[in-house]
PDB file of N, CA and C in Angstrom:
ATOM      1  N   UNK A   1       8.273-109.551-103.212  1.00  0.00           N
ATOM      2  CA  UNK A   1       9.042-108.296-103.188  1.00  0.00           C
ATOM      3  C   UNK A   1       8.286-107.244-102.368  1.00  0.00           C
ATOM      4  N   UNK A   2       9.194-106.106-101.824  1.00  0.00           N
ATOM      5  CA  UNK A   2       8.638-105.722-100.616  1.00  0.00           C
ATOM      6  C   UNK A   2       7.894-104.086-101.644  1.00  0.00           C
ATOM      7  N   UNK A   3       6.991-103.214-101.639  1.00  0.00           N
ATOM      8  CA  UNK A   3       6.781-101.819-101.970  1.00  0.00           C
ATOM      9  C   UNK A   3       7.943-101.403-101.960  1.00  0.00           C
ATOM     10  N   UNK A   4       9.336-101.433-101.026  1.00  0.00           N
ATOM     11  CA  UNK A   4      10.295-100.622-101.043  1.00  0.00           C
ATOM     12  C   UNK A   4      10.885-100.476-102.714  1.00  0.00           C
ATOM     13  N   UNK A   5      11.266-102.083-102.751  1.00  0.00           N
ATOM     14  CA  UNK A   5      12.117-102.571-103.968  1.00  0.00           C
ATOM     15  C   UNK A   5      11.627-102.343-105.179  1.00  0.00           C
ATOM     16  N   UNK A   6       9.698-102.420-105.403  1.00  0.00           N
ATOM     17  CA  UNK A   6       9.496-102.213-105.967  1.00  0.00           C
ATOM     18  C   UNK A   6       9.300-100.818-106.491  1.00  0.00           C
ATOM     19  N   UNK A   7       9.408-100.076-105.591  1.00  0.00           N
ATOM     20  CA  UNK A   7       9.469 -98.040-105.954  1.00  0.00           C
ATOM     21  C   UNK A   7      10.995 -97.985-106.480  1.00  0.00           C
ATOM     22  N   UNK A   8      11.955 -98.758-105.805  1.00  0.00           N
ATOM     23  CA  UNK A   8      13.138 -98.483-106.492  1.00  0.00           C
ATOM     24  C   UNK A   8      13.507 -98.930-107.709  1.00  0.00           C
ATOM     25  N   UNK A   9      12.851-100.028-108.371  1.00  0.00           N
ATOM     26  CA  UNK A   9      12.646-100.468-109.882  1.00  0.00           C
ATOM     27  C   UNK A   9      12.467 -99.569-110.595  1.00  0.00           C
ATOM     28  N   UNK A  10      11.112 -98.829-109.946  1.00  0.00           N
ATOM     29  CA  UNK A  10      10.199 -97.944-110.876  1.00  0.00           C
ATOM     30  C   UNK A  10      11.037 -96.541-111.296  1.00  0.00           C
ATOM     31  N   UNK A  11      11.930 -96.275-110.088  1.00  0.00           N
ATOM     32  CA  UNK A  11      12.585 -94.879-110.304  1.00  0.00           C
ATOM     33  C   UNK A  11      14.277 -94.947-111.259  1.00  0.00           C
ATOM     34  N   UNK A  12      14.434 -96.723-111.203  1.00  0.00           N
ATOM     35  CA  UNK A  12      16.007 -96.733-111.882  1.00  0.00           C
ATOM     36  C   UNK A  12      15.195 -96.855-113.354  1.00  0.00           C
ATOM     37  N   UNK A  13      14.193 -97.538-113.235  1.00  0.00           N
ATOM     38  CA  UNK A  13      13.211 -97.968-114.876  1.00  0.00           C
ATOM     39  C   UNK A  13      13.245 -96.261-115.937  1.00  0.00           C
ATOM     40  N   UNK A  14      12.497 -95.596-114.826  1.00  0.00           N
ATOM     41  CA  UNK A  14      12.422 -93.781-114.790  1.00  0.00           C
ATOM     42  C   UNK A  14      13.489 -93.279-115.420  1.00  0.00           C
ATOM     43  N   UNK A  15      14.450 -93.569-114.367  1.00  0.00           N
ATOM     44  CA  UNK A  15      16.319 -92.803-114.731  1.00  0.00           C
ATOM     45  C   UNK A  15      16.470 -93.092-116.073  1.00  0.00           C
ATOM     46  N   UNK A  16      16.667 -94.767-116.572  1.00  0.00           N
ATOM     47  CA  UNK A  16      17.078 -95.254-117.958  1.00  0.00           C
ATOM     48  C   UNK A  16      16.184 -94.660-118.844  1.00  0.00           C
ATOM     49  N   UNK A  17      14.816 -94.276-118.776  1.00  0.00           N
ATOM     50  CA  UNK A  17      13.948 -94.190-119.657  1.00  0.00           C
ATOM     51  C   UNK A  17      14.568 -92.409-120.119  1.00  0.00           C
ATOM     52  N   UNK A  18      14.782 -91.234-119.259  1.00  0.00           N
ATOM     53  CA  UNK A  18      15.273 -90.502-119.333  1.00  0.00           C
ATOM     54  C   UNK A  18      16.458 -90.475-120.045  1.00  0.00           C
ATOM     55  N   UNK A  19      17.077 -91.046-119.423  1.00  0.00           N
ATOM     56  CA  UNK A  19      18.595 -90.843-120.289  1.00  0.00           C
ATOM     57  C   UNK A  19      18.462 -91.114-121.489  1.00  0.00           C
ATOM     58  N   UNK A  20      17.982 -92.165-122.330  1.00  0.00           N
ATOM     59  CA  UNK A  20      18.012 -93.007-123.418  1.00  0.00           C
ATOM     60  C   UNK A  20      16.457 -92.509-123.945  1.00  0.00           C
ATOM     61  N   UNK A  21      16.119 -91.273-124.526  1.00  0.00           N
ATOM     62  CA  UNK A  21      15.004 -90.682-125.147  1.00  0.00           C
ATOM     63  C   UNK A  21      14.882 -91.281-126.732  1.00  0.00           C
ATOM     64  N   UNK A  22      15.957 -90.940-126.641  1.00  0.00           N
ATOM     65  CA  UNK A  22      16.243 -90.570-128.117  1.00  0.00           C
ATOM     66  C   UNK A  22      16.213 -92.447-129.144  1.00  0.00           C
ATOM     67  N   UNK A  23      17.027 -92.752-128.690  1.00  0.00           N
ATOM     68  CA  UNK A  23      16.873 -94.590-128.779  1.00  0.00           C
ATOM     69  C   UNK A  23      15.355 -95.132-128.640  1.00  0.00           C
ATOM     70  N   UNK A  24      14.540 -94.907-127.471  1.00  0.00           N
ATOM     71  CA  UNK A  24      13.192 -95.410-126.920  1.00  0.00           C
ATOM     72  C   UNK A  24      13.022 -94.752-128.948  1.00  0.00           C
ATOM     73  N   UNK A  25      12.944 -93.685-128.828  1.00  0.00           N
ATOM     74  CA  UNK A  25      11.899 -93.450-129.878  1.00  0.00           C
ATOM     75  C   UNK A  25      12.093 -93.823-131.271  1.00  0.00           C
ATOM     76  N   UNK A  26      14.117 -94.112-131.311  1.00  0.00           N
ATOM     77  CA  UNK A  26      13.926 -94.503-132.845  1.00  0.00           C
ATOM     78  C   UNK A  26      13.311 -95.870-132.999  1.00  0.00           C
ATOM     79  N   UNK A  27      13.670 -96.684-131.996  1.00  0.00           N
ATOM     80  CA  UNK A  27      13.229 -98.353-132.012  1.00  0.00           C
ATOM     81  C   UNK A  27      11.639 -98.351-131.825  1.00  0.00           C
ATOM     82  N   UNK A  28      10.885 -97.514-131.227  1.00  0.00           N
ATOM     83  CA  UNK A  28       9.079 -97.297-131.252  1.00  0.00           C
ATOM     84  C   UNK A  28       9.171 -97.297-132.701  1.00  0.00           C
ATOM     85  N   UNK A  29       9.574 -96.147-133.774  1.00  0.00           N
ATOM     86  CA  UNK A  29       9.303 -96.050-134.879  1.00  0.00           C
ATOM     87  C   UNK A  29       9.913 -97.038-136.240  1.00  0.00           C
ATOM     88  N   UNK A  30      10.831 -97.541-135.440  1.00  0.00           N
ATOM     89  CA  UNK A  30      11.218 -98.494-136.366  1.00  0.00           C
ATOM     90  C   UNK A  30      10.391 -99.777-136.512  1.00  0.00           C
ATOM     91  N   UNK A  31       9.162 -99.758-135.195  1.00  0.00           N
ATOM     92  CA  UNK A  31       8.313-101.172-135.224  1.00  0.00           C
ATOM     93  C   UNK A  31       7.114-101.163-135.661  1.00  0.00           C
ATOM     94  N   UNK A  32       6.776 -99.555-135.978  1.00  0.00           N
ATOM     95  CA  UNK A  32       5.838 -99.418-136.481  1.00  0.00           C
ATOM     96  C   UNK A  32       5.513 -99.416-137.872  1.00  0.00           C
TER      97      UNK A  32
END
């Protein structure tokens, strides 16, 4: 895979991680 594709992973990875805050954190705390 080329640096390009991989910066564009990193920034759609980014986008989802943003949108979906709230979820990331109940499922962190639910594993703990």
């Amino acid at each position: 895979m080329t640096p390009v594709l991989l910066l564009d992973l990193c920034i759609a990875l980014m986008n989802l991680l943003a949108q979906a805050p709230d979820y990331i954190y109940l499922d962190v705390h639910d594993y703990q």
